[in-house]
PDB file of N, CA and C in Angstrom:
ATOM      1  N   UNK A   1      79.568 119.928  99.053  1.00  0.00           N
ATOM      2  CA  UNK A   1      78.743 119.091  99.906  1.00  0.00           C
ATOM      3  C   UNK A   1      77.298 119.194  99.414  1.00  0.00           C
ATOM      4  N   UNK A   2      76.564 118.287  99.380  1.00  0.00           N
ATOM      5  CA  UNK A   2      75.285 118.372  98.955  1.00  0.00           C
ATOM      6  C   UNK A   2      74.454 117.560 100.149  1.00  0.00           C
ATOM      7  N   UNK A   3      73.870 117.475 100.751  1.00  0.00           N
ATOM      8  CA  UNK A   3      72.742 117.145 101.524  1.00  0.00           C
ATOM      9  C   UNK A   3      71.926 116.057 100.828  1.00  0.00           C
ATOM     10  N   UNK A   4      71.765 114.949 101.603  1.00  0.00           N
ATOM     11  CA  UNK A   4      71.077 113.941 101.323  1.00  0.00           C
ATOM     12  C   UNK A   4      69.436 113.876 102.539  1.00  0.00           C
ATOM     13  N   UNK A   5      68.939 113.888 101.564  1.00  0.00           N
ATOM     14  CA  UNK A   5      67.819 113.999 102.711  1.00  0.00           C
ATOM     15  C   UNK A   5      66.716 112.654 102.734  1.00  0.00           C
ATOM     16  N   UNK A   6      67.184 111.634 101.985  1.00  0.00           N
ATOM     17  CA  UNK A   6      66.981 110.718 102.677  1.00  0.00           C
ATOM     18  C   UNK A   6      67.018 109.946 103.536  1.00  0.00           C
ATOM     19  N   UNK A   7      68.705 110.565 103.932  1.00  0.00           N
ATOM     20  CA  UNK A   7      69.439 109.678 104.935  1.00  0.00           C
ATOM     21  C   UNK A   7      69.456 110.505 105.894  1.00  0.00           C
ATOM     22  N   UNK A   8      69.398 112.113 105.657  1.00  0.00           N
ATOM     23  CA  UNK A   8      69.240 113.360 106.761  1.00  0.00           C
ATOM     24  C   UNK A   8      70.868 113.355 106.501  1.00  0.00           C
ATOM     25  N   UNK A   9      71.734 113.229 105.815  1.00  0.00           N
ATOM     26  CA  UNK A   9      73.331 113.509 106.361  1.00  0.00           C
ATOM     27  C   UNK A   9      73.692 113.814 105.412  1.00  0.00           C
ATOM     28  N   UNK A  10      74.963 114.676 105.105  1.00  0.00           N
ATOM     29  CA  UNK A  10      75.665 115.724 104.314  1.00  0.00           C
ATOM     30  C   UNK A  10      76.465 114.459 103.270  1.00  0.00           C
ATOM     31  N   UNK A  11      76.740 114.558 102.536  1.00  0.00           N
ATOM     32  CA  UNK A  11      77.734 113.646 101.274  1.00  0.00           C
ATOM     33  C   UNK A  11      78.624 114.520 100.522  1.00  0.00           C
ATOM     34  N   UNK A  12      80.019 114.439 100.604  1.00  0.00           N
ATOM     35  CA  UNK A  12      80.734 114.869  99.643  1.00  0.00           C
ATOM     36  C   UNK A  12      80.322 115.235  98.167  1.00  0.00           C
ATOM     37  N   UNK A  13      80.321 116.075  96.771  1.00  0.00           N
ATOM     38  CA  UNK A  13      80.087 116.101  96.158  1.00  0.00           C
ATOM     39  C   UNK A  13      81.242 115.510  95.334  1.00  0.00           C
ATOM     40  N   UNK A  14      82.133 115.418  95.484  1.00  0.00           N
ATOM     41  CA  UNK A  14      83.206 114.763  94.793  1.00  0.00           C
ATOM     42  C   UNK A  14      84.028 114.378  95.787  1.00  0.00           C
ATOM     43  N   UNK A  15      84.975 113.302  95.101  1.00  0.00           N
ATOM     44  CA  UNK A  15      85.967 112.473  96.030  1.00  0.00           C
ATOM     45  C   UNK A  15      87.310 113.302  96.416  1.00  0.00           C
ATOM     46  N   UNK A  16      87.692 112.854  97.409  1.00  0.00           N
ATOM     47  CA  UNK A  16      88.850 113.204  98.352  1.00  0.00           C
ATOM     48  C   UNK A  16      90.350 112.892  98.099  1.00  0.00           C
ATOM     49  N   UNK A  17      90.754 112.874  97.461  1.00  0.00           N
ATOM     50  CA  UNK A  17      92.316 112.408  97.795  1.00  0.00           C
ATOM     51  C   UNK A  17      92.903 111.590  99.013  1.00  0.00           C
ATOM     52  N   UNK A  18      93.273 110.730  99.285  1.00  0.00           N
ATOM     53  CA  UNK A  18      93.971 109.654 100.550  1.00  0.00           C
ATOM     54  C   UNK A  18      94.597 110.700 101.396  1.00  0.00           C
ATOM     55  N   UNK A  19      94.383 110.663 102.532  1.00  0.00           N
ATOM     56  CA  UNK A  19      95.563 111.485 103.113  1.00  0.00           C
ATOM     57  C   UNK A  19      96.868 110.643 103.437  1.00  0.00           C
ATOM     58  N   UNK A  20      98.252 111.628 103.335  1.00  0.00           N
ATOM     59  CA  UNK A  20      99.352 110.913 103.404  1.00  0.00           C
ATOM     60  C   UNK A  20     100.059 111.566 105.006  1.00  0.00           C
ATOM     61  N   UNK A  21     100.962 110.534 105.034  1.00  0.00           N
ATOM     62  CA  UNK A  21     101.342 110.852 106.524  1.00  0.00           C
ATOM     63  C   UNK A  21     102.009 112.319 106.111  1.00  0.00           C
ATOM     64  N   UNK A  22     102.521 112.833 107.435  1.00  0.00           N
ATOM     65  CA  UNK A  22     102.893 114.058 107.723  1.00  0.00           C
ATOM     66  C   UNK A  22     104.443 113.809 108.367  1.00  0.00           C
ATOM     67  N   UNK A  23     105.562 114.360 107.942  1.00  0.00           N
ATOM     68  CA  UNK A  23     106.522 113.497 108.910  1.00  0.00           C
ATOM     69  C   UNK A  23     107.442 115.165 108.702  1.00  0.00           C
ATOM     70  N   UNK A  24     108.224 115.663 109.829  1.00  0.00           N
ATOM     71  CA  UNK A  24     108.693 116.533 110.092  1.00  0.00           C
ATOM     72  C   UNK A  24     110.113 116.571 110.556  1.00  0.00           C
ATOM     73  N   UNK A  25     111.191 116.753 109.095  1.00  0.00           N
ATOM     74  CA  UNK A  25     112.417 116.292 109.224  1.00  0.00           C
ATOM     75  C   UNK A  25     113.111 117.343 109.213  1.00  0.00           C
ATOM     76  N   UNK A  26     112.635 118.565 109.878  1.00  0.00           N
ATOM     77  CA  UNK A  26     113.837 119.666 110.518  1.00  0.00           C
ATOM     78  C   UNK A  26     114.844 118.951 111.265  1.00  0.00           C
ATOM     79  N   UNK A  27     116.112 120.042 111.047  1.00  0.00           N
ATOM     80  CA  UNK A  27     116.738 119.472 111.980  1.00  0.00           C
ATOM     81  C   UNK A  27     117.262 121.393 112.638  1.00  0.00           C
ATOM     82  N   UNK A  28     118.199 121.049 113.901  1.00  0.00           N
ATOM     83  CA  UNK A  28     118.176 122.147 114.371  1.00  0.00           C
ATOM     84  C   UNK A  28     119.961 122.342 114.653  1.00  0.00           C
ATOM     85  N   UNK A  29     120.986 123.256 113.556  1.00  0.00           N
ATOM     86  CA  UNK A  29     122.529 123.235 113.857  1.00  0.00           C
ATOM     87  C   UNK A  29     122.873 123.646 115.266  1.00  0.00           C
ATOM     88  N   UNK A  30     123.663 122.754 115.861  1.00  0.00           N
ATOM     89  CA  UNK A  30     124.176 123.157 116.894  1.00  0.00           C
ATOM     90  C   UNK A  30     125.445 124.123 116.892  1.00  0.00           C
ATOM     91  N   UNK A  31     126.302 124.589 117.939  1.00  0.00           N
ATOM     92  CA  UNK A  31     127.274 124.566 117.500  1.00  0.00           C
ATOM     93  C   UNK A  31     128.726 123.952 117.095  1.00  0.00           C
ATOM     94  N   UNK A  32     129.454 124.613 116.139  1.00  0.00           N
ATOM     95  CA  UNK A  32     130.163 123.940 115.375  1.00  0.00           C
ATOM     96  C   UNK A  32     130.147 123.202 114.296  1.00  0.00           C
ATOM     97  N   UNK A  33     128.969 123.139 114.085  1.00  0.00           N
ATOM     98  CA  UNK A  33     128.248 122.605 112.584  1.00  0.00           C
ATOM     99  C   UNK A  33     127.849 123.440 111.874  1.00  0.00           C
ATOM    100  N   UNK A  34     127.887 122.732 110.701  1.00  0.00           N
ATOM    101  CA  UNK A  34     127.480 123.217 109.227  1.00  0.00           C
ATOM    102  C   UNK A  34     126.676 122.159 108.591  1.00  0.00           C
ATOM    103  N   UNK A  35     125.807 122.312 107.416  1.00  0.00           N
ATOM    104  CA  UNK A  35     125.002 121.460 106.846  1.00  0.00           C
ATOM    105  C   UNK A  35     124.418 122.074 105.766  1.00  0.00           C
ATOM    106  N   UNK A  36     124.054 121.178 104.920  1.00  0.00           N
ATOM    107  CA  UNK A  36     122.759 121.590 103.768  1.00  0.00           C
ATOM    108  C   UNK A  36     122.169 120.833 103.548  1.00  0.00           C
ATOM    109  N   UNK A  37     121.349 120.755 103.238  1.00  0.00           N
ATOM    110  CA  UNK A  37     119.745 119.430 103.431  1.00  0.00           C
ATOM    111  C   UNK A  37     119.767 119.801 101.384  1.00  0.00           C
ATOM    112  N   UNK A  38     119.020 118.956 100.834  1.00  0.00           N
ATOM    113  CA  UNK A  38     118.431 118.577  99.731  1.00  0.00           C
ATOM    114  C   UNK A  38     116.979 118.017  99.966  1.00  0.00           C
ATOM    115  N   UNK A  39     115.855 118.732  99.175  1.00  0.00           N
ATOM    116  CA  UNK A  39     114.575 118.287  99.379  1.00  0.00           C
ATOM    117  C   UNK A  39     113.850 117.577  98.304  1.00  0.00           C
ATOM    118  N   UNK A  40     112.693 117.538  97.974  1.00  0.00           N
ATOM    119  CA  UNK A  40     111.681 117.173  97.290  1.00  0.00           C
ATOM    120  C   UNK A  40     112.354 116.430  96.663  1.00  0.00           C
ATOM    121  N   UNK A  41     112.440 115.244  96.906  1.00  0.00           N
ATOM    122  CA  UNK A  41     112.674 113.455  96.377  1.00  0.00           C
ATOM    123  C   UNK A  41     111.516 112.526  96.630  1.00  0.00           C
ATOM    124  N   UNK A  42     111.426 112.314  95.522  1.00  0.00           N
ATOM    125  CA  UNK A  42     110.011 111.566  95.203  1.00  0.00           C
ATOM    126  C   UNK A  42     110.252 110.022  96.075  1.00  0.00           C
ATOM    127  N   UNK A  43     111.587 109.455  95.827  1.00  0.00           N
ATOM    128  CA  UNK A  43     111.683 108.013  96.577  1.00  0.00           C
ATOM    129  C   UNK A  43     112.267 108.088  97.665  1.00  0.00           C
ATOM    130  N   UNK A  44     112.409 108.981  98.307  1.00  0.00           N
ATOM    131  CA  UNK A  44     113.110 109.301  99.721  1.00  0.00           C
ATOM    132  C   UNK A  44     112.943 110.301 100.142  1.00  0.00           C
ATOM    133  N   UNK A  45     113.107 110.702 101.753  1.00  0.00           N
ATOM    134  CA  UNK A  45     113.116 111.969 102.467  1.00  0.00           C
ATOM    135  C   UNK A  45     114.527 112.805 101.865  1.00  0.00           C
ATOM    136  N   UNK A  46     114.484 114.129 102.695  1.00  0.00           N
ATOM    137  CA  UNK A  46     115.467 114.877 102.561  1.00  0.00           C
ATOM    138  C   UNK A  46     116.935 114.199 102.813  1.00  0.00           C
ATOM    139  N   UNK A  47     117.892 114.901 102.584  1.00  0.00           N
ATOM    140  CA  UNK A  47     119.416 114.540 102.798  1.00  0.00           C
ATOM    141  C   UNK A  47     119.789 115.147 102.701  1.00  0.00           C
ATOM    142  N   UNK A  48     120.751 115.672 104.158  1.00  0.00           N
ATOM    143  CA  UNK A  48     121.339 116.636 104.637  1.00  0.00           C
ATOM    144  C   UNK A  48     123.165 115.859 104.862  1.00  0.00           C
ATOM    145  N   UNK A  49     123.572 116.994 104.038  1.00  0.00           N
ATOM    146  CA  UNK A  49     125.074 116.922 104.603  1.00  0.00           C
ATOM    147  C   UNK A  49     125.966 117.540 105.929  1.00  0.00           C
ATOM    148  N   UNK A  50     126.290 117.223 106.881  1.00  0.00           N
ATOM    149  CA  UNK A  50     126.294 117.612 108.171  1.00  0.00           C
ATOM    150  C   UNK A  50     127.487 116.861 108.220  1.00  0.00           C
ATOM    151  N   UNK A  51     128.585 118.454 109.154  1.00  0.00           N
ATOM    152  CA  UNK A  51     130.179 118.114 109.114  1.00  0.00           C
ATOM    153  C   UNK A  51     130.123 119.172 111.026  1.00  0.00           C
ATOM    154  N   UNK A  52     130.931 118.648 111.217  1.00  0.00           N
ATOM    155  CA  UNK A  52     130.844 119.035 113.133  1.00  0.00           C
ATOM    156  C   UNK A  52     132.374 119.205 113.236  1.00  0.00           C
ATOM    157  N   UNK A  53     132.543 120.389 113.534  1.00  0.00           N
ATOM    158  CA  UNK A  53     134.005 120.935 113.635  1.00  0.00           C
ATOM    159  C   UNK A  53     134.178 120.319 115.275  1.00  0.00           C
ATOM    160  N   UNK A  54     135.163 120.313 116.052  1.00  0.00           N
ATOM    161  CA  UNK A  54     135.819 119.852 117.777  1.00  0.00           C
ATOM    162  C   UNK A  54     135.148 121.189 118.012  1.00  0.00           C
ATOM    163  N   UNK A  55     134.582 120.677 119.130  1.00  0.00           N
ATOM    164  CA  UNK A  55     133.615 121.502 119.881  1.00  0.00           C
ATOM    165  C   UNK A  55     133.773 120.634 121.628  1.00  0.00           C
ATOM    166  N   UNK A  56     134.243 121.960 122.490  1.00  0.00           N
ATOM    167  CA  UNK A  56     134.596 121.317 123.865  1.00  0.00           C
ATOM    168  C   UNK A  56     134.942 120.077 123.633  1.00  0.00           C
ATOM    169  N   UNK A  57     134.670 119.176 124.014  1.00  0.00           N
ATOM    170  CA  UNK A  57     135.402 117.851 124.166  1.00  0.00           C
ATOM    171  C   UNK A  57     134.739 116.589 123.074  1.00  0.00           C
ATOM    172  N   UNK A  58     133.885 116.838 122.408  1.00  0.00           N
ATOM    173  CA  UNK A  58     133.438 116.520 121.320  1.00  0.00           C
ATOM    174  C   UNK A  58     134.479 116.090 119.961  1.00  0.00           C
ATOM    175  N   UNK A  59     134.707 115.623 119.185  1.00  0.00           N
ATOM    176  CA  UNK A  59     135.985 115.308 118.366  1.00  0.00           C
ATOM    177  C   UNK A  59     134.926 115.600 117.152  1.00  0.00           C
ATOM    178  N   UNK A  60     135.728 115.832 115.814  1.00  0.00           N
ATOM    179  CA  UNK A  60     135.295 116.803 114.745  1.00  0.00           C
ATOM    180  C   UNK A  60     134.967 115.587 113.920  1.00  0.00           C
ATOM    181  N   UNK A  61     133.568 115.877 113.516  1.00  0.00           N
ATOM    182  CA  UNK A  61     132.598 114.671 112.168  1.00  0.00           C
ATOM    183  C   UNK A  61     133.168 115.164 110.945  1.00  0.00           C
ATOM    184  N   UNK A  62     133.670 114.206 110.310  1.00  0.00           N
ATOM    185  CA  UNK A  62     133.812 114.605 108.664  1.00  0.00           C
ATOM    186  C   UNK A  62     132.587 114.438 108.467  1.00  0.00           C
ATOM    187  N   UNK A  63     132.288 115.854 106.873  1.00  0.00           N
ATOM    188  CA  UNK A  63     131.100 115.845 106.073  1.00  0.00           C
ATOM    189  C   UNK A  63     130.533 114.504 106.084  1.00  0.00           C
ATOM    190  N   UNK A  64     129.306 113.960 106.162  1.00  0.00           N
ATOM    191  CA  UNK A  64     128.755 112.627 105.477  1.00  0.00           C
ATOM    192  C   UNK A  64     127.157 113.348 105.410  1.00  0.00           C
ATOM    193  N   UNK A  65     126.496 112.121 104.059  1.00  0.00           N
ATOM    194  CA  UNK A  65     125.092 112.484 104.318  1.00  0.00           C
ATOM    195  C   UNK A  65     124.102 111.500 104.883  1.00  0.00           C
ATOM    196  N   UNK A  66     123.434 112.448 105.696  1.00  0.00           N
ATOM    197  CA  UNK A  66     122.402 111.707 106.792  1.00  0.00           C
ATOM    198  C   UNK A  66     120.961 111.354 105.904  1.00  0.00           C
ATOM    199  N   UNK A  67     119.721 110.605 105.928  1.00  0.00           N
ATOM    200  CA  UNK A  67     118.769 110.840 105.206  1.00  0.00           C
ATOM    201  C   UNK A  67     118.015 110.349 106.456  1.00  0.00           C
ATOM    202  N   UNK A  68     116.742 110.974 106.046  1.00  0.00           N
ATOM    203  CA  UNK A  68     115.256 111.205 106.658  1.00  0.00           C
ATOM    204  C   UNK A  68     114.449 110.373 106.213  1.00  0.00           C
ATOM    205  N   UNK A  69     114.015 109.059 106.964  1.00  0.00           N
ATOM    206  CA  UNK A  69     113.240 108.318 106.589  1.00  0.00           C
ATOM    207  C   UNK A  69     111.414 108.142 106.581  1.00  0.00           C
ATOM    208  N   UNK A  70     110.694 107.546 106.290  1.00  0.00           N
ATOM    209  CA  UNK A  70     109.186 108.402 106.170  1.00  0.00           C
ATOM    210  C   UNK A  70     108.939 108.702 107.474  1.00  0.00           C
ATOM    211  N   UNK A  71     109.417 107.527 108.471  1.00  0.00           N
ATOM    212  CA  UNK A  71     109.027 107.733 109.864  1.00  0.00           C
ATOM    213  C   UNK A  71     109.753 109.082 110.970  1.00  0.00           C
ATOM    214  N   UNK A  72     110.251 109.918 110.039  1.00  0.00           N
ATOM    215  CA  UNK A  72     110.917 111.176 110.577  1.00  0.00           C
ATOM    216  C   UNK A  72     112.477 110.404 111.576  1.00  0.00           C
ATOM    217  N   UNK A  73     113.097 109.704 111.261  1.00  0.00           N
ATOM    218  CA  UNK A  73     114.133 109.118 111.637  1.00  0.00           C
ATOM    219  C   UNK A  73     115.394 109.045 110.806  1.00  0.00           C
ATOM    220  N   UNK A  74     116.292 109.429 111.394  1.00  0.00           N
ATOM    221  CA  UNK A  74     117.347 110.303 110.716  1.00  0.00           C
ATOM    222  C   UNK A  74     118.584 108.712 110.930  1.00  0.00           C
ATOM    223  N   UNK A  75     119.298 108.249 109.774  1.00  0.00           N
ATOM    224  CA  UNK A  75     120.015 107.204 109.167  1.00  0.00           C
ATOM    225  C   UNK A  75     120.778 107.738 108.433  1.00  0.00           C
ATOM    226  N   UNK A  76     122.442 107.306 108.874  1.00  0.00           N
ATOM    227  CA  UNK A  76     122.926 107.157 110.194  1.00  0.00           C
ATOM    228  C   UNK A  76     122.521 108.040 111.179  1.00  0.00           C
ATOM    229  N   UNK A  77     122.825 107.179 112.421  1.00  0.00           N
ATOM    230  CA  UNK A  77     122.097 108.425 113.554  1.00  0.00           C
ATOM    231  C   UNK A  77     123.344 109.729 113.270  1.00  0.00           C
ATOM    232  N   UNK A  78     122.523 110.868 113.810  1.00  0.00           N
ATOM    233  CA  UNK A  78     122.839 112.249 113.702  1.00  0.00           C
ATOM    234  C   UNK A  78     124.001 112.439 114.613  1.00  0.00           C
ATOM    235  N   UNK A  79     125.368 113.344 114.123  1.00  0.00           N
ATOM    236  CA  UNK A  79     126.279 113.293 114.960  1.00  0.00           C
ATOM    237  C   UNK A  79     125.913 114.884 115.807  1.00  0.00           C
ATOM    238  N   UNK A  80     126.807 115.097 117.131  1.00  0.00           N
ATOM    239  CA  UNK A  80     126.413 116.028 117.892  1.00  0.00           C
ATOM    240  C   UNK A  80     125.862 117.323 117.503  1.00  0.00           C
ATOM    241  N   UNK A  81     126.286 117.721 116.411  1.00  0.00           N
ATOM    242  CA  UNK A  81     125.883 119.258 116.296  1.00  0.00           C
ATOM    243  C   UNK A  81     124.785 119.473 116.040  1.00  0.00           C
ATOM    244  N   UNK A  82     124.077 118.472 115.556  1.00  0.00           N
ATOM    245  CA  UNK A  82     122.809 118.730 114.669  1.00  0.00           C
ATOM    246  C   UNK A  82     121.845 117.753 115.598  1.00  0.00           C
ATOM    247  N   UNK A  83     120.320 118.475 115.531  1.00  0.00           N
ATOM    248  CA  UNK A  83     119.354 117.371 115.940  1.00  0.00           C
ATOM    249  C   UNK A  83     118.628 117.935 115.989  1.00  0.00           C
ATOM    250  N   UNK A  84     117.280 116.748 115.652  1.00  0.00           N
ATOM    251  CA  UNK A  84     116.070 116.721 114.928  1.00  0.00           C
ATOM    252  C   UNK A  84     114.782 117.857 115.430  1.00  0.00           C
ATOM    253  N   UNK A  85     114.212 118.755 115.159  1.00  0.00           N
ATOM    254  CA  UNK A  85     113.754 119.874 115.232  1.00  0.00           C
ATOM    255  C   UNK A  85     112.388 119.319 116.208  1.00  0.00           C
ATOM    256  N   UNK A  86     111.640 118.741 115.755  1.00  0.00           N
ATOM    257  CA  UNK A  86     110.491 118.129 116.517  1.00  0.00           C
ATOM    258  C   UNK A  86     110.274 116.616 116.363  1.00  0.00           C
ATOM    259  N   UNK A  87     110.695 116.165 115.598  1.00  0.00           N
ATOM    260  CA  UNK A  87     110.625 114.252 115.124  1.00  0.00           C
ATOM    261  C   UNK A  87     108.785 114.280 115.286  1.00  0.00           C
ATOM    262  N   UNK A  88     107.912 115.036 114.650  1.00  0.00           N
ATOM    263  CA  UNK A  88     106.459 114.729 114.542  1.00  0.00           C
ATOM    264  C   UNK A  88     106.445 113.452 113.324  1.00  0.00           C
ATOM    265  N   UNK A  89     105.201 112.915 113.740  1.00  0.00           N
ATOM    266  CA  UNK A  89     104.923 112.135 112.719  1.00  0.00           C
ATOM    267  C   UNK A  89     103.660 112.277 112.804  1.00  0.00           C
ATOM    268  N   UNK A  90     102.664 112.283 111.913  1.00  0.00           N
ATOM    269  CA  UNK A  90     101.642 112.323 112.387  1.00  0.00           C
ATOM    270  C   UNK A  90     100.667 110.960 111.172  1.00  0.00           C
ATOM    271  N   UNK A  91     100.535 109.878 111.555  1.00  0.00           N
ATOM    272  CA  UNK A  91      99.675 109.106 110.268  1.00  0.00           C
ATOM    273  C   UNK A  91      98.490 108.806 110.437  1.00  0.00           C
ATOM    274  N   UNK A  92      97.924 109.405 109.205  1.00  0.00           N
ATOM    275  CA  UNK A  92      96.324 109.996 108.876  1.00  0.00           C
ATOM    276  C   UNK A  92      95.544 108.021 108.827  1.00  0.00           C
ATOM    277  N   UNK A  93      96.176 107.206 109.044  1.00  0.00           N
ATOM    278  CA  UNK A  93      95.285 105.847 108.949  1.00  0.00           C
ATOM    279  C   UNK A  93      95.207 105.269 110.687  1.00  0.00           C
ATOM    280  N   UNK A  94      95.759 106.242 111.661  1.00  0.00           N
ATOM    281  CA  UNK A  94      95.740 105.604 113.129  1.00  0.00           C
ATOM    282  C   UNK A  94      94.462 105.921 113.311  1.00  0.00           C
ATOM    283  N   UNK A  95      94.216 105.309 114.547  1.00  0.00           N
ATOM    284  CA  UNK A  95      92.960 105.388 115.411  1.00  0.00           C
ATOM    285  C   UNK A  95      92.478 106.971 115.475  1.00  0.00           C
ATOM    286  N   UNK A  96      93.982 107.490 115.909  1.00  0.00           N
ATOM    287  CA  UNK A  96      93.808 109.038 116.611  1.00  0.00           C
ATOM    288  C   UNK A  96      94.303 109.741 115.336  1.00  0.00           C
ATOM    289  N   UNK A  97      93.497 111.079 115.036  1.00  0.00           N
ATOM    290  CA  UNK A  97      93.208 112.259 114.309  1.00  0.00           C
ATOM    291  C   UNK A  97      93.657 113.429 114.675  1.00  0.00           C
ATOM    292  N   UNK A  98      93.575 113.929 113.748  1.00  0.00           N
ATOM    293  CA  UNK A  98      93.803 115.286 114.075  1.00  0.00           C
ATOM    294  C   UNK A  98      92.722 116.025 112.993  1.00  0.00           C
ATOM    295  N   UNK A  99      91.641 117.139 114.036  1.00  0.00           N
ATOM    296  CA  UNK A  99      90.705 117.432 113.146  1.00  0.00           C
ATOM    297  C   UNK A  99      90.503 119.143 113.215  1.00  0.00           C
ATOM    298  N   UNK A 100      90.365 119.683 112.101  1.00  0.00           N
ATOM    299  CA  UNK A 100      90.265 121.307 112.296  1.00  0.00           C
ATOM    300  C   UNK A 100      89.021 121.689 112.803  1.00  0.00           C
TER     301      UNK A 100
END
Protein backbone atom coordinates (compact mmCIF):
# COMPACT_ATOMS: atom_id res chain seq x y z
CA UNK A 1 0.00 0.00 0.00
CA UNK A 2 1.45 3.30 -0.61
CA UNK A 3 -0.39 6.49 0.40
CA UNK A 4 -1.46 9.02 -1.95
CA UNK A 5 -1.46 12.28 -0.56
CA UNK A 6 -2.96 14.09 -2.99
CA UNK A 7 -6.06 12.49 -2.80
CA UNK A 8 -5.39 11.81 1.21
CA UNK A 9 -6.31 7.88 0.45
CA UNK A 10 -4.27 4.66 0.56
CA UNK A 11 -3.71 2.88 -3.23
CA UNK A 12 -2.74 -0.58 -3.74
CA UNK A 13 0.83 -0.93 -4.82
CA UNK A 14 0.16 -3.65 -7.17
CA UNK A 15 -2.93 -5.31 -8.62
CA UNK A 16 -5.25 -7.85 -7.07
CA UNK A 17 -6.37 -10.93 -8.56
CA UNK A 18 -10.54 -11.16 -9.26
CA UNK A 19 -12.03 -12.80 -6.52
CA UNK A 20 -13.78 -16.12 -7.37
CA UNK A 21 -16.86 -17.44 -5.81
CA UNK A 22 -16.53 -19.71 -2.83
CA UNK A 23 -18.92 -22.73 -3.09
CA UNK A 24 -18.87 -25.52 -0.35
CA UNK A 25 -19.52 -29.07 -1.64
CA UNK A 26 -19.13 -31.24 1.55
CA UNK A 27 -21.30 -33.65 1.85
CA UNK A 28 -22.14 -35.45 5.17
CA UNK A 29 -22.55 -39.94 5.03
CA UNK A 30 -25.46 -40.96 6.58
CA UNK A 31 -26.15 -44.20 7.57
CA UNK A 32 -25.78 -47.05 5.34
CA UNK A 33 -23.74 -45.30 2.89
CA UNK A 34 -20.56 -45.33 1.42
CA UNK A 35 -18.89 -42.85 -1.01
CA UNK A 36 -15.72 -41.30 -2.45
CA UNK A 37 -15.67 -37.86 -3.87
CA UNK A 38 -12.86 -36.97 -6.60
CA UNK A 39 -11.51 -33.33 -6.45
CA UNK A 40 -9.57 -30.62 -8.15
CA UNK A 41 -11.22 -30.53 -11.74
CA UNK A 42 -10.49 -27.63 -13.52
CA UNK A 43 -14.03 -27.85 -15.69
CA UNK A 44 -16.22 -29.08 -12.98
CA UNK A 45 -16.88 -29.47 -9.23
CA UNK A 46 -16.12 -32.57 -7.28
CA UNK A 47 -17.75 -36.11 -8.00
CA UNK A 48 -18.64 -38.27 -5.55
CA UNK A 49 -19.66 -41.86 -5.92
CA UNK A 50 -22.43 -42.63 -3.39
CA UNK A 51 -24.13 -46.26 -3.02
CA UNK A 52 -26.95 -46.51 0.06
CA UNK A 53 -27.31 -49.98 1.35
CA UNK A 54 -31.68 -50.66 2.77
CA UNK A 55 -31.70 -48.77 5.67
CA UNK A 56 -35.20 -48.97 7.82
CA UNK A 57 -37.59 -48.59 5.19
CA UNK A 58 -35.48 -46.80 2.72
CA UNK A 59 -34.68 -49.28 -0.42
CA UNK A 60 -30.84 -49.71 -1.37
CA UNK A 61 -29.15 -46.94 -4.19
CA UNK A 62 -26.86 -48.63 -6.57
CA UNK A 63 -23.31 -46.91 -6.78
CA UNK A 64 -23.86 -43.80 -9.28
CA UNK A 65 -21.87 -40.52 -9.54
CA UNK A 66 -23.35 -37.36 -8.22
CA UNK A 67 -21.43 -33.95 -9.30
CA UNK A 68 -21.23 -30.54 -7.59
CA UNK A 69 -22.11 -27.76 -9.56
CA UNK A 70 -20.44 -24.06 -9.13
CA UNK A 71 -23.61 -23.10 -7.36
CA UNK A 72 -22.89 -25.83 -4.55
CA UNK A 73 -25.86 -28.02 -5.99
CA UNK A 74 -25.53 -31.54 -6.13
CA UNK A 75 -26.88 -33.32 -9.89
CA UNK A 76 -28.63 -35.86 -9.74
CA UNK A 77 -30.27 -34.93 -6.58
CA UNK A 78 -28.53 -36.80 -3.63
CA UNK A 79 -30.04 -40.14 -2.58
CA UNK A 80 -30.85 -40.64 1.32
CA UNK A 81 -27.68 -41.42 2.93
CA UNK A 82 -25.73 -38.65 1.99
CA UNK A 83 -26.35 -34.79 2.25
CA UNK A 84 -24.87 -31.68 1.63
CA UNK A 85 -22.64 -30.45 4.61
CA UNK A 86 -23.54 -26.64 4.55
CA UNK A 87 -24.63 -25.78 0.67
CA UNK A 88 -22.58 -22.13 1.32
CA UNK A 89 -22.10 -20.18 -1.57
CA UNK A 90 -20.69 -17.22 -1.13
CA UNK A 91 -20.18 -14.72 -4.62
CA UNK A 92 -17.54 -12.10 -4.26
CA UNK A 93 -19.54 -9.81 -7.28
CA UNK A 94 -23.05 -9.47 -4.98
CA UNK A 95 -24.04 -6.43 -3.32
CA UNK A 96 -23.24 -8.17 0.11
CA UNK A 97 -19.51 -9.00 1.30
CA UNK A 98 -17.86 -10.55 3.41
CA UNK A 99 -14.98 -8.48 4.98
CA UNK A 100 -12.06 -9.43 7.53
Amino acid sequence: MKCNFDENIWRPTRTFESCQSYVDCNLTLGPGGSMKCFTNYMEHGPVCEVECKRYEDKLPVRKRSYECNEKGSWSPELPFCVSPSSALYVDPTSDESLSI
